[in-house]
Structure formats: C-alpha cells, structure tokens
PDB file of N, CA and C in Angstrom:
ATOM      1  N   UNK A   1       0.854  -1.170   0.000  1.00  0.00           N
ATOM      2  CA  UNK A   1       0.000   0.000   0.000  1.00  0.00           C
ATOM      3  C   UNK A   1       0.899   1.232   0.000  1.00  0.00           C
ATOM      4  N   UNK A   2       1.086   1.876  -1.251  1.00  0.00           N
ATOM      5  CA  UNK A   2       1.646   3.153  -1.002  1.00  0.00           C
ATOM      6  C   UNK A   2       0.845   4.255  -0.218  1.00  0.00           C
ATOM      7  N   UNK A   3      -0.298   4.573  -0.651  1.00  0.00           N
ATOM      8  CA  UNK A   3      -1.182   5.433  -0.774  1.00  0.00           C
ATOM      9  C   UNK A   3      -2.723   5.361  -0.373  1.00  0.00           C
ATOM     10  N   UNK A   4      -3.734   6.067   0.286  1.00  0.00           N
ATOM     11  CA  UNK A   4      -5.195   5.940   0.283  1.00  0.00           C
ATOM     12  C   UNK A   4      -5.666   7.140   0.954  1.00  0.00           C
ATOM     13  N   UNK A   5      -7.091   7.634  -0.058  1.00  0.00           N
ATOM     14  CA  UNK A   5      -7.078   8.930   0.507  1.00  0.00           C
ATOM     15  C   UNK A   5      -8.640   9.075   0.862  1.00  0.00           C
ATOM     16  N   UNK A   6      -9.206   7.660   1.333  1.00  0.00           N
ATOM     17  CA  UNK A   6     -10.498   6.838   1.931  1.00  0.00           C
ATOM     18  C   UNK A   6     -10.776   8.019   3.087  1.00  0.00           C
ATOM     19  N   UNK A   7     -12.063   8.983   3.066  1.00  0.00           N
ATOM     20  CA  UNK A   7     -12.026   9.874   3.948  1.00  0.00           C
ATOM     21  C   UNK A   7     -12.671   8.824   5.578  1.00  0.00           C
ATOM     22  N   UNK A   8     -11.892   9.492   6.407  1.00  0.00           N
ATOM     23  CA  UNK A   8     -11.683   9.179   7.810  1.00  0.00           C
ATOM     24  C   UNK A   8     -13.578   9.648   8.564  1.00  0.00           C
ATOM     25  N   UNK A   9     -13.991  10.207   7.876  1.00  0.00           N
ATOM     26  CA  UNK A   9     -15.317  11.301   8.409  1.00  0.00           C
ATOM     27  C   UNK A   9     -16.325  11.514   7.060  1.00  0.00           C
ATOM     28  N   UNK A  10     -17.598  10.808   7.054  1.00  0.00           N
ATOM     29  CA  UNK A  10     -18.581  11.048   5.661  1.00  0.00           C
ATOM     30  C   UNK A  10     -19.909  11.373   6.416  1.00  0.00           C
ATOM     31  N   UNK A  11     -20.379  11.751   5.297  1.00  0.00           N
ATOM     32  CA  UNK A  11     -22.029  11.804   5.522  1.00  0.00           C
ATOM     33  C   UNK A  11     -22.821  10.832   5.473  1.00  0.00           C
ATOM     34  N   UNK A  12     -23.892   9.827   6.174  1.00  0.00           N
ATOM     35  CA  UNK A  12     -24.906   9.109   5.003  1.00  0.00           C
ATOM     36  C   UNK A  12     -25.435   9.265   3.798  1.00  0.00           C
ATOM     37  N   UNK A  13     -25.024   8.289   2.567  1.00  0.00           N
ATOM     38  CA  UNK A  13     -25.496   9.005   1.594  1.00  0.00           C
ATOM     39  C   UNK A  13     -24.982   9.620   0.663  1.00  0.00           C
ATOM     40  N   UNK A  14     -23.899  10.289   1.506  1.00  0.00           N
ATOM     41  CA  UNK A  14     -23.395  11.008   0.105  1.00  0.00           C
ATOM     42  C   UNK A  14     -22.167   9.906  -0.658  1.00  0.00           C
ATOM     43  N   UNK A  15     -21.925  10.674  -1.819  1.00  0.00           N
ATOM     44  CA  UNK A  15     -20.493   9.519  -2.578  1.00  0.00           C
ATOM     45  C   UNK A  15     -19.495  10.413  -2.593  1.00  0.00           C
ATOM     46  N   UNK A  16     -18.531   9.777  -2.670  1.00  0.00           N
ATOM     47  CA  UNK A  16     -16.978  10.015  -2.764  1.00  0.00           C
ATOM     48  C   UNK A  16     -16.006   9.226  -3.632  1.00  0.00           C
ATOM     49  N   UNK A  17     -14.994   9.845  -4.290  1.00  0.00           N
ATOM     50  CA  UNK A  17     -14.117   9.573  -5.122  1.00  0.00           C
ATOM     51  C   UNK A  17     -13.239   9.006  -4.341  1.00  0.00           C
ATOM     52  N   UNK A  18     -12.617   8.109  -3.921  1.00  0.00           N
ATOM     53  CA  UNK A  18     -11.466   7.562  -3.344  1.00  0.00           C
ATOM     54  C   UNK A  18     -10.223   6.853  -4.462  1.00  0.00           C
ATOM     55  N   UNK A  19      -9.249   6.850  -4.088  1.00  0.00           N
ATOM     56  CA  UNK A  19      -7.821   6.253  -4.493  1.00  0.00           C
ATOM     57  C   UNK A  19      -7.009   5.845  -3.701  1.00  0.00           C
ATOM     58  N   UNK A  20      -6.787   4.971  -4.407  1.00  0.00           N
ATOM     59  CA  UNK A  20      -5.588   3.776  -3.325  1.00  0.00           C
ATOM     60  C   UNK A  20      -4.928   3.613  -4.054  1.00  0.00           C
ATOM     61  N   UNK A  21      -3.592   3.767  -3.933  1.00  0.00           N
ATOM     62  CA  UNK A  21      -2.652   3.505  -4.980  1.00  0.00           C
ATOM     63  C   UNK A  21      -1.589   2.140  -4.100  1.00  0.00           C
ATOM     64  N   UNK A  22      -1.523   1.290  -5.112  1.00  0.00           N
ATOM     65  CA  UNK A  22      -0.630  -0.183  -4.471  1.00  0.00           C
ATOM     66  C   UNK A  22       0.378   0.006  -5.281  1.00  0.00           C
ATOM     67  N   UNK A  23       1.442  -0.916  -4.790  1.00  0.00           N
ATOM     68  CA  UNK A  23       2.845  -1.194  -5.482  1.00  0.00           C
ATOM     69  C   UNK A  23       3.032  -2.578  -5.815  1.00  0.00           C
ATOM     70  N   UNK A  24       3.292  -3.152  -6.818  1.00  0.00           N
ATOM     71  CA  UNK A  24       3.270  -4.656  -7.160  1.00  0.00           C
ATOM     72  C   UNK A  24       4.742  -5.043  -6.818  1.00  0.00           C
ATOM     73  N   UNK A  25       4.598  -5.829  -5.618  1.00  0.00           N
ATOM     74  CA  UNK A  25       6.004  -6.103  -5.280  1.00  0.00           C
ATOM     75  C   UNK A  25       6.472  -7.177  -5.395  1.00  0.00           C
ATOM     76  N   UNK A  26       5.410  -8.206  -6.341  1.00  0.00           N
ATOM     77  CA  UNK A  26       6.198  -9.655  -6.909  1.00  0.00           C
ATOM     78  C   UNK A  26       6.615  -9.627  -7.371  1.00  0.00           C
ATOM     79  N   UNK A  27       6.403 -11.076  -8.600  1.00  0.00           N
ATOM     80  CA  UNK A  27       7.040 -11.440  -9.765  1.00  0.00           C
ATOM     81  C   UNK A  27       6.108 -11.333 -10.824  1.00  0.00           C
ATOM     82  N   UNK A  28       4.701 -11.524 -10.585  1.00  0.00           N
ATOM     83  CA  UNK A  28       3.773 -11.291 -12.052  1.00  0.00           C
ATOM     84  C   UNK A  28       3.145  -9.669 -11.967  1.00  0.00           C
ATOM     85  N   UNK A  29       3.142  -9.929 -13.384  1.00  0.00           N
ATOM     86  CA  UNK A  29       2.730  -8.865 -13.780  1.00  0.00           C
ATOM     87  C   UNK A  29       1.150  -8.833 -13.564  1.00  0.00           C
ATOM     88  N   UNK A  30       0.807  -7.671 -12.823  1.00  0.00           N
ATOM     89  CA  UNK A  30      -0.795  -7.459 -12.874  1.00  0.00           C
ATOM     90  C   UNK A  30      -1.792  -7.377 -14.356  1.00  0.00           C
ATOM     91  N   UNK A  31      -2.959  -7.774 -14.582  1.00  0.00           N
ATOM     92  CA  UNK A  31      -3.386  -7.319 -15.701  1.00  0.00           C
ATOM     93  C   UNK A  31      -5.262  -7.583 -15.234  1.00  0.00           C
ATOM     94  N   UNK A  32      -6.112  -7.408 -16.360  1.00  0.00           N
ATOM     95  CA  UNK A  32      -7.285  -7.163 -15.933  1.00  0.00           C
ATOM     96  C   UNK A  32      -7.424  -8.824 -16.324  1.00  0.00           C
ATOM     97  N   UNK A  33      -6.862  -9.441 -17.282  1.00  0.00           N
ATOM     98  CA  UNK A  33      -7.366 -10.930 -18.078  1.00  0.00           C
ATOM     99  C   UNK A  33      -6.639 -11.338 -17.232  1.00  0.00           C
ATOM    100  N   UNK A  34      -5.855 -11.368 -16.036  1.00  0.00           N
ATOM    101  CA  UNK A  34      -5.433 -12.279 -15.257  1.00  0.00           C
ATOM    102  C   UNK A  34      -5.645 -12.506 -14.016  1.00  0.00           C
ATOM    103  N   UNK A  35      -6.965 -11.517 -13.666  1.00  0.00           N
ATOM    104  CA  UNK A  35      -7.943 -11.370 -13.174  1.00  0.00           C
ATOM    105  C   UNK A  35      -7.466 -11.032 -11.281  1.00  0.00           C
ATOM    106  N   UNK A  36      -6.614  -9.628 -11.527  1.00  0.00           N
ATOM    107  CA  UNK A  36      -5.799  -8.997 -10.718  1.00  0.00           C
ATOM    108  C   UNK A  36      -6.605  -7.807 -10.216  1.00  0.00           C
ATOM    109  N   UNK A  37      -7.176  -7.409  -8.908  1.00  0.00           N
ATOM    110  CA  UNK A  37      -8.084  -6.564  -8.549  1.00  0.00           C
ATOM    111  C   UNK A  37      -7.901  -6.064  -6.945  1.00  0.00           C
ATOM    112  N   UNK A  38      -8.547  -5.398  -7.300  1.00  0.00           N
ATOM    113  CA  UNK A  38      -8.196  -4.730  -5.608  1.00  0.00           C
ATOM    114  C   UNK A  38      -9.638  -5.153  -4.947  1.00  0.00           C
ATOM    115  N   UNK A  39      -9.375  -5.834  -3.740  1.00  0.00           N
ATOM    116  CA  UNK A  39     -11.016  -6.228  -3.379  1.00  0.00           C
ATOM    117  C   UNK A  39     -11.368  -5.790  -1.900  1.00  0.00           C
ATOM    118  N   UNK A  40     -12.440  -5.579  -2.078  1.00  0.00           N
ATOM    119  CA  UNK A  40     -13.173  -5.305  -0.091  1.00  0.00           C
ATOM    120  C   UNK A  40     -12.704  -6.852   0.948  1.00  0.00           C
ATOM    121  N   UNK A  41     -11.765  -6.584   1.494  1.00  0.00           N
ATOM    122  CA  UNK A  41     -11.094  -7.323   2.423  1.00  0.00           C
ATOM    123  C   UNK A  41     -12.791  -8.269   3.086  1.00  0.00           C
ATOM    124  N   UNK A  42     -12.895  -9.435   3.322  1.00  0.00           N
ATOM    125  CA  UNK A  42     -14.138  -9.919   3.930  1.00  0.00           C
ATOM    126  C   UNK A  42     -15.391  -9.705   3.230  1.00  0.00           C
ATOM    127  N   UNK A  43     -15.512  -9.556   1.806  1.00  0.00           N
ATOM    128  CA  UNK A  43     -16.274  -9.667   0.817  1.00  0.00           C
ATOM    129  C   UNK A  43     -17.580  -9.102   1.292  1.00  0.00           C
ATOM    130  N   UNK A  44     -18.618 -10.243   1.226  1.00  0.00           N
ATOM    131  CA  UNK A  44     -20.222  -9.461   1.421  1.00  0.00           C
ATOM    132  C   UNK A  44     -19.694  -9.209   3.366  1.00  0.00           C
ATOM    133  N   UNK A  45     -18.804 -10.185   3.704  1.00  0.00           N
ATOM    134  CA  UNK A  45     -19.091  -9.763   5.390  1.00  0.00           C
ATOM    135  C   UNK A  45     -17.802  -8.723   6.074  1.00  0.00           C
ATOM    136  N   UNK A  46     -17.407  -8.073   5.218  1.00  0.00           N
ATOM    137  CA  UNK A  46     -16.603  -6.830   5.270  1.00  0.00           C
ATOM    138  C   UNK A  46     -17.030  -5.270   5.385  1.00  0.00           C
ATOM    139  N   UNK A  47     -16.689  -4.586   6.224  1.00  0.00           N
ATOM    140  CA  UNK A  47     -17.303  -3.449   6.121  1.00  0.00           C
ATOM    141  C   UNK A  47     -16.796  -2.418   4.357  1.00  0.00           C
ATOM    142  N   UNK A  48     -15.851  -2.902   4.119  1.00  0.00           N
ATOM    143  CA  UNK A  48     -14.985  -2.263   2.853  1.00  0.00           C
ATOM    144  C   UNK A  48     -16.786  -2.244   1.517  1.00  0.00           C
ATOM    145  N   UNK A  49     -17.373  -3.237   1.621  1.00  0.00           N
ATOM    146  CA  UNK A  49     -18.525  -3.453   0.599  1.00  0.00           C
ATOM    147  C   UNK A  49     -19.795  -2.670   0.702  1.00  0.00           C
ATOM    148  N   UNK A  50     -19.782  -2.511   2.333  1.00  0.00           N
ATOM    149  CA  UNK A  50     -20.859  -1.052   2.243  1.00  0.00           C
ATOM    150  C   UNK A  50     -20.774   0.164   1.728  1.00  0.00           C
ATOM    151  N   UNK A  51     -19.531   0.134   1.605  1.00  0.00           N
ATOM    152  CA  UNK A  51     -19.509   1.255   0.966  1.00  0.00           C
ATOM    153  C   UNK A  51     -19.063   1.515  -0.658  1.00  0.00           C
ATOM    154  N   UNK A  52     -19.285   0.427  -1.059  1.00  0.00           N
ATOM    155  CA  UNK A  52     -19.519   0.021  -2.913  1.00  0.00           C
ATOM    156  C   UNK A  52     -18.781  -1.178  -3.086  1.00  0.00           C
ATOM    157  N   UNK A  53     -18.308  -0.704  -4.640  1.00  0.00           N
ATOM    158  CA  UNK A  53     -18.030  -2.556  -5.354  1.00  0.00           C
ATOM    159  C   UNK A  53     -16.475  -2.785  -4.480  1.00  0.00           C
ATOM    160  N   UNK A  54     -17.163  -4.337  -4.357  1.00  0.00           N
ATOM    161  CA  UNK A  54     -16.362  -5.658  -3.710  1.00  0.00           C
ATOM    162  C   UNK A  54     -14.980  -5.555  -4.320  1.00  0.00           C
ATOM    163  N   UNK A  55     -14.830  -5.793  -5.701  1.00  0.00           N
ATOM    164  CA  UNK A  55     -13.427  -5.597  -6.629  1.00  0.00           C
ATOM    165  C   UNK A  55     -13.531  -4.459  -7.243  1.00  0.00           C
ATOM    166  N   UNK A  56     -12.462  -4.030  -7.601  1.00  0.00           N
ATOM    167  CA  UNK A  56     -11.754  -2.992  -8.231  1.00  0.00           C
ATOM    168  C   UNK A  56     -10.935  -3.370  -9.466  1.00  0.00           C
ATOM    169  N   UNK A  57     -11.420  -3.269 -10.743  1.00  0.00           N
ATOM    170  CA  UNK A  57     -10.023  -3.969 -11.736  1.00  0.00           C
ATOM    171  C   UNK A  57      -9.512  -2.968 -12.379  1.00  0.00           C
ATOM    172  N   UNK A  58      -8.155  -3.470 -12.895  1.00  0.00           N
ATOM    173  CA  UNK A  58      -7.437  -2.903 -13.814  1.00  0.00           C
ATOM    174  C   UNK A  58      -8.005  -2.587 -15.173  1.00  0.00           C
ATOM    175  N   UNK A  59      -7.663  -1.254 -15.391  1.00  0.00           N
ATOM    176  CA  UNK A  59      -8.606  -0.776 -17.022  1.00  0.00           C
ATOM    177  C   UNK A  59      -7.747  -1.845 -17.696  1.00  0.00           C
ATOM    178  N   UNK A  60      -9.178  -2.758 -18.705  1.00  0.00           N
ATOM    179  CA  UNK A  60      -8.087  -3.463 -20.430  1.00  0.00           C
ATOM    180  C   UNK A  60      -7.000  -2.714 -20.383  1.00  0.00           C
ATOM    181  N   UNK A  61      -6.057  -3.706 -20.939  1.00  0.00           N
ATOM    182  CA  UNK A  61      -4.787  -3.142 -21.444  1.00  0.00           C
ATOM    183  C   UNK A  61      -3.689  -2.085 -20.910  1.00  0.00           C
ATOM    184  N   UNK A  62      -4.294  -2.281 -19.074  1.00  0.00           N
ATOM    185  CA  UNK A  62      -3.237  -1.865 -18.404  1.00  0.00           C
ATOM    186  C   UNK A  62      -2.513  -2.963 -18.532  1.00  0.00           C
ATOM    187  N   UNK A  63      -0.883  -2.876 -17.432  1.00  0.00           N
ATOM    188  CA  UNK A  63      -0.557  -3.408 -17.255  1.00  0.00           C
ATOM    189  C   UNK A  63       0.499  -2.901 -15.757  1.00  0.00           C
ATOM    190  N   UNK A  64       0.580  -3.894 -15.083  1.00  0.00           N
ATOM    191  CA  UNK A  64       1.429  -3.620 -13.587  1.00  0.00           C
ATOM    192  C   UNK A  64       2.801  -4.084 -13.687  1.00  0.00           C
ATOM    193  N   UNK A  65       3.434  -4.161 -13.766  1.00  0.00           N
ATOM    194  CA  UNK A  65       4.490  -4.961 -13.999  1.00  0.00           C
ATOM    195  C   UNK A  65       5.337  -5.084 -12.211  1.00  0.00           C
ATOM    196  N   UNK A  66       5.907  -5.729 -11.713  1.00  0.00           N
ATOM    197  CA  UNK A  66       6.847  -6.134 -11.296  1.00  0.00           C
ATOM    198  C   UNK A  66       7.185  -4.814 -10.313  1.00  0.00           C
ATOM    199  N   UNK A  67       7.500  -3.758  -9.397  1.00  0.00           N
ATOM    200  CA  UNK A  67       8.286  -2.477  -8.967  1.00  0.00           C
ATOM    201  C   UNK A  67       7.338  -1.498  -9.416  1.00  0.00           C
ATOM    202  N   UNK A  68       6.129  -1.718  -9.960  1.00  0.00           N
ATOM    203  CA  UNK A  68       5.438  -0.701 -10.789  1.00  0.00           C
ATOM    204  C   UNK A  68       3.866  -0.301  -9.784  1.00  0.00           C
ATOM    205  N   UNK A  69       3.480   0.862  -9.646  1.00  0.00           N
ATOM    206  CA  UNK A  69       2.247   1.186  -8.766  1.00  0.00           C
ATOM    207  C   UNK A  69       1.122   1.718  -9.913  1.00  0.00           C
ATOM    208  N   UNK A  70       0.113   1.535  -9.613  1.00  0.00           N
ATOM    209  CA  UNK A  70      -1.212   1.429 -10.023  1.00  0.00           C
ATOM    210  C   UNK A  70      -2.170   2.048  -8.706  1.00  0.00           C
ATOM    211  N   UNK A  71      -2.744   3.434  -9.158  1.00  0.00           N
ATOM    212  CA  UNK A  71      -3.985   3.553  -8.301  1.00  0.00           C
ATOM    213  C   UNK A  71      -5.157   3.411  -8.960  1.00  0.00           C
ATOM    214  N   UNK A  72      -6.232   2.556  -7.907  1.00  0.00           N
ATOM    215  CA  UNK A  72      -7.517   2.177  -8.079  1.00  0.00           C
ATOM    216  C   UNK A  72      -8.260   3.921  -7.586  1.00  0.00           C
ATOM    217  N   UNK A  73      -9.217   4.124  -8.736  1.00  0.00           N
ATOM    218  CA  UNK A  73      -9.609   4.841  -8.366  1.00  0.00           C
ATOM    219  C   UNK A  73     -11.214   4.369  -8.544  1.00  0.00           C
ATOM    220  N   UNK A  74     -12.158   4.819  -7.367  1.00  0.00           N
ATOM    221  CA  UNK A  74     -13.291   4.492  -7.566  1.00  0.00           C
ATOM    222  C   UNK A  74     -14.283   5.419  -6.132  1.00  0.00           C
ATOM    223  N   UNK A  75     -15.978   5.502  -6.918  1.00  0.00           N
ATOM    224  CA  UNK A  75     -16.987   6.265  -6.005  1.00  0.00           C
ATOM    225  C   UNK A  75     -17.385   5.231  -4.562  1.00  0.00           C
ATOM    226  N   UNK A  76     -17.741   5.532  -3.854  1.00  0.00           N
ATOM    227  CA  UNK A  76     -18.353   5.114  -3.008  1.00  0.00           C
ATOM    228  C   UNK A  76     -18.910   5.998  -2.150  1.00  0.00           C
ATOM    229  N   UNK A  77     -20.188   5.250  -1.650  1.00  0.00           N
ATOM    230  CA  UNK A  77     -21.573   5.979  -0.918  1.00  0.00           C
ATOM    231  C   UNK A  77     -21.588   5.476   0.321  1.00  0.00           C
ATOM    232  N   UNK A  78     -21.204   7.075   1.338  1.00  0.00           N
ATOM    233  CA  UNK A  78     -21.427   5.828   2.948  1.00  0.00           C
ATOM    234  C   UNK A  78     -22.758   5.631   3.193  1.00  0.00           C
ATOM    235  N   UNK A  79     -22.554   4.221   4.141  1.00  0.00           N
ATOM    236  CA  UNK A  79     -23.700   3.763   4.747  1.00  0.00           C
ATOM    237  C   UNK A  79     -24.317   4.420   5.574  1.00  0.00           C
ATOM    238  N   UNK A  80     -25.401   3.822   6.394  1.00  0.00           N
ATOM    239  CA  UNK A  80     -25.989   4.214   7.634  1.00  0.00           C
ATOM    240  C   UNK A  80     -25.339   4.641   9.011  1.00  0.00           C
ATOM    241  N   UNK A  81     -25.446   5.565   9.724  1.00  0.00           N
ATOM    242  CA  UNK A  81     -24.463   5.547  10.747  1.00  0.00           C
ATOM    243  C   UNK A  81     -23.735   5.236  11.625  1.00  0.00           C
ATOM    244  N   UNK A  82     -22.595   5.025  11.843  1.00  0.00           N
ATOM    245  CA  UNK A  82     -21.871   4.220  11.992  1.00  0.00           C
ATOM    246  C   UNK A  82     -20.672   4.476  12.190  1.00  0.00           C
ATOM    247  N   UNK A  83     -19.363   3.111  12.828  1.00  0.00           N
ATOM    248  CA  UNK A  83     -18.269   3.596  12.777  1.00  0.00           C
ATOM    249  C   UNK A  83     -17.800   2.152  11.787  1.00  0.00           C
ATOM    250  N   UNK A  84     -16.784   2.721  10.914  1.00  0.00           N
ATOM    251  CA  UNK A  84     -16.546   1.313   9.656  1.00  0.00           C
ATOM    252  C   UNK A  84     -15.138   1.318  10.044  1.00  0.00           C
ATOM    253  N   UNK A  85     -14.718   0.247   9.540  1.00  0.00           N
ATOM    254  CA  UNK A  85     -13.434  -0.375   8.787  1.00  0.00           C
ATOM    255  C   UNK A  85     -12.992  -0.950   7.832  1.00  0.00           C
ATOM    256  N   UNK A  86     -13.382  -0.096   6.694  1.00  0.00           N
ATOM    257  CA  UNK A  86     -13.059  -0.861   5.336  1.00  0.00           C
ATOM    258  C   UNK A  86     -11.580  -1.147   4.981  1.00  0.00           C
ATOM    259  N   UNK A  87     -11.746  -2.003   4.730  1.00  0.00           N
ATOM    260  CA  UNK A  87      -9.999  -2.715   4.283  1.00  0.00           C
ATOM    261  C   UNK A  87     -10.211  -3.268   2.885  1.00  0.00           C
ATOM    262  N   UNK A  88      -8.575  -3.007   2.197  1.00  0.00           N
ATOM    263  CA  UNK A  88      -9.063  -3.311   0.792  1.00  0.00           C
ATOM    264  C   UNK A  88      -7.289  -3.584   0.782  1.00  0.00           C
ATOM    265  N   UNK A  89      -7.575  -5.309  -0.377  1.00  0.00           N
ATOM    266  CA  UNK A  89      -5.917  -5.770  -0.748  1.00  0.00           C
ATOM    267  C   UNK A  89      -5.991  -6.030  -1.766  1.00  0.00           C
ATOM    268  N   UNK A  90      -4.991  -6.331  -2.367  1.00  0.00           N
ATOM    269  CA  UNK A  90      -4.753  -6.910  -3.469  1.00  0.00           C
ATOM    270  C   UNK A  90      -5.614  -8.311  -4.102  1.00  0.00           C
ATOM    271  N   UNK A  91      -5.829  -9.369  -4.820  1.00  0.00           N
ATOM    272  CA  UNK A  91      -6.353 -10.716  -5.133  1.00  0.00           C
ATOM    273  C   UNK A  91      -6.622 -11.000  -6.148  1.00  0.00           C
ATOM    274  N   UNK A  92      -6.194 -12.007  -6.885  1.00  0.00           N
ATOM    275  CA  UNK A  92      -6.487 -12.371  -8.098  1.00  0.00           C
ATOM    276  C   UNK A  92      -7.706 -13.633  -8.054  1.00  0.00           C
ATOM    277  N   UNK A  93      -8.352 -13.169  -8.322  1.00  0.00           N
ATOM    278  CA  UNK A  93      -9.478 -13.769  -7.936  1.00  0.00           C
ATOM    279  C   UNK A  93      -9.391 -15.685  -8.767  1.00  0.00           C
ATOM    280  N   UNK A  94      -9.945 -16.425  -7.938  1.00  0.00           N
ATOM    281  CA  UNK A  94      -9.888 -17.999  -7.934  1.00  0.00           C
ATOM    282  C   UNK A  94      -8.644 -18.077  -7.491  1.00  0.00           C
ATOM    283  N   UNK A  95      -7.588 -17.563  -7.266  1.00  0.00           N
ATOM    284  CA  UNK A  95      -6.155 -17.745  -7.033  1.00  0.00           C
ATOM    285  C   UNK A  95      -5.662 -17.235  -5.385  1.00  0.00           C
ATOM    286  N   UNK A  96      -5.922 -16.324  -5.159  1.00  0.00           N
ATOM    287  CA  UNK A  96      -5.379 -16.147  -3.503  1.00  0.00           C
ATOM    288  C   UNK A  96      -5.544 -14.402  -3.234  1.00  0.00           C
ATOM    289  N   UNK A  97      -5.532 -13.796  -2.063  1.00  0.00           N
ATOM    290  CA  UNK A  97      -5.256 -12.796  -1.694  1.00  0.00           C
ATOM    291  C   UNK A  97      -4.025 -12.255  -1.712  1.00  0.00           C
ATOM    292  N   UNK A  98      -3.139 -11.195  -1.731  1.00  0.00           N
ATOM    293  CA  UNK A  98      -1.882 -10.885  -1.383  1.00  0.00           C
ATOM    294  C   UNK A  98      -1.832  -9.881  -0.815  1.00  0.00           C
ATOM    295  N   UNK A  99      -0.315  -9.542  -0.399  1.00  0.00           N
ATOM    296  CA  UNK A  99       0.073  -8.058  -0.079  1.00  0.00           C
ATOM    297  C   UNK A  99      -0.194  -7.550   1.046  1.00  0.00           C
ATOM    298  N   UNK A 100      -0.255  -5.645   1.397  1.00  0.00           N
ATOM    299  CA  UNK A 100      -0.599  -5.093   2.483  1.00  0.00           C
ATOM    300  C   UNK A 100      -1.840  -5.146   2.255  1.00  0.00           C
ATOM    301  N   UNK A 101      -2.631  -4.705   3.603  1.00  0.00           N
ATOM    302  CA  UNK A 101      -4.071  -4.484   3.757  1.00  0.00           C
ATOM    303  C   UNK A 101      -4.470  -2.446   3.786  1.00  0.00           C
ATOM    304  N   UNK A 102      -4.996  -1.993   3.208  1.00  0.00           N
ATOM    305  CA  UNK A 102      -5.218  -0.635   3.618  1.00  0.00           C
ATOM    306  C   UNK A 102      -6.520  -0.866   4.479  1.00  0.00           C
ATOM    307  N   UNK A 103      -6.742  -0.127   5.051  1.00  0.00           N
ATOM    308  CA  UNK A 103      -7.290  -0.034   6.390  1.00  0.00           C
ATOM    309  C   UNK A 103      -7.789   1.041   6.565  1.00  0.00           C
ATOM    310  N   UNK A 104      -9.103   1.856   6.811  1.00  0.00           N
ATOM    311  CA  UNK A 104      -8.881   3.271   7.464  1.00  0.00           C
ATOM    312  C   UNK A 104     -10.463   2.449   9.002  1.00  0.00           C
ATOM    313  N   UNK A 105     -10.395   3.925   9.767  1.00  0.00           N
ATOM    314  CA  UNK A 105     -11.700   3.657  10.651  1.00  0.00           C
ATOM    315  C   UNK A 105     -12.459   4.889   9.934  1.00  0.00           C
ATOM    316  N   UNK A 106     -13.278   4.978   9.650  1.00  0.00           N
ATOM    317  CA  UNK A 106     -14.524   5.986   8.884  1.00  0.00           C
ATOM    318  C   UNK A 106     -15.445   6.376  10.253  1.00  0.00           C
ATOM    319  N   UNK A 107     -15.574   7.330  10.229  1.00  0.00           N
ATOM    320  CA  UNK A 107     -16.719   7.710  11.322  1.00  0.00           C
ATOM    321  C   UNK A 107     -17.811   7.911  10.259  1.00  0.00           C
ATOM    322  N   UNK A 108     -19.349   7.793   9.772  1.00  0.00           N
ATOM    323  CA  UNK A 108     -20.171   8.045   9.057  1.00  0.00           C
ATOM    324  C   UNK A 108     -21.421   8.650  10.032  1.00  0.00           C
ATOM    325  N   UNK A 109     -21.509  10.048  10.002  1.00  0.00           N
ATOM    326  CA  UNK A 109     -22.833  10.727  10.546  1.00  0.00           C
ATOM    327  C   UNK A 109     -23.835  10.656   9.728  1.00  0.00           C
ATOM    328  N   UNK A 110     -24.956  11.740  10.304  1.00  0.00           N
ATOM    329  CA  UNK A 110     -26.429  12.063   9.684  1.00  0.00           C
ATOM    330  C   UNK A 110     -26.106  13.131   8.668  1.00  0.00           C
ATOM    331  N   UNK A 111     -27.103  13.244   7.714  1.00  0.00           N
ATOM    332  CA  UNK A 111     -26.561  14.623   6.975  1.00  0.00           C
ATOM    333  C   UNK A 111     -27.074  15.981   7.664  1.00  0.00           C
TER     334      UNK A 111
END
C-alpha cells in the first residue's frame, strides 16, 4: 500500500471519489485478463462493501508490472451511521489474496 485517501469522516449518503494507490512487489505482472483486482477485504461480510463494489479492476490493457504502482480509483456511498473499517488488498481472484491491507476507521454521521 503506497497510498489511500479513503475519507476518515462522511455523511450518510453522500459519494466520494477515493484512491488507493498499491505497489506490485512480486514477480507477475498485474493485468485485468489475469484477473488482478483490488477487493473489499471480507467480501459481502466486510465493512470495505458497504460502501460500494467488492473488486476494483485494472482498465483493459493496463498493465502492472513487477516495482510498478497502479492507483484504483473508484466512487463510493457511505452507509448508515456508523463507525466502519473498510480494508481493501490486493487478489487475483480464484487464485489467492496478497500483499498489504489498507485499512482506514470511517466515522459516518447524519446529513
């Protein structure tokens, strides 16, 4: 995890642009056909999914290579009020999880 700029404090309701930028610190190269994504840590039973999509993929015809960083950029709408912990890693999906975990605690009020 280089990077995440997942606000700490939201409204119910409203959406937000977030980015997480990762660093590929293996040996394969990331790609979208090799089905390389950034996912809500604990799937449907993760707090990371309330607040939108589960995976995150690489646009076609990126590519990650090896020492190389990639930020996911994507909206999400907080939930009901609450205090969250969305976590989001790396995973190539049918194949395994990897890497760091980003993490924030979200406080989500009333509007």
């Amino acid at each position: 995890v280089i990077s995440s700029n997942f606000p700490t404090s939201m409204s119910a309701g409203q959406t937000y642009t977030v980015a997480i930028r990762m660093k590929n610190t293996g040996t394969a190269t990331w790609t979208s056909s090799n089905l390389f994504r950034l996912g809500a840590v604990g799937d449907s039973r993760g707090d990371a999914v309330k607040f939108g999509p589960g995976r995150i993929g690489i646009p076609a015809g990126t590519t990650v290579a090896p020492e190389q960083e990639h930020t996911f950029t994507f909206t999400i709408t907080a939930p009901v009020p609450g205090t969250y912990n969305p976590s989001y890693r790396m995973v190539q999906d049918g194949v395994a999880w990897f890497g760091a975990t980003s993490t924030k605690t979200v406080s989500v009020t009333e509007v």
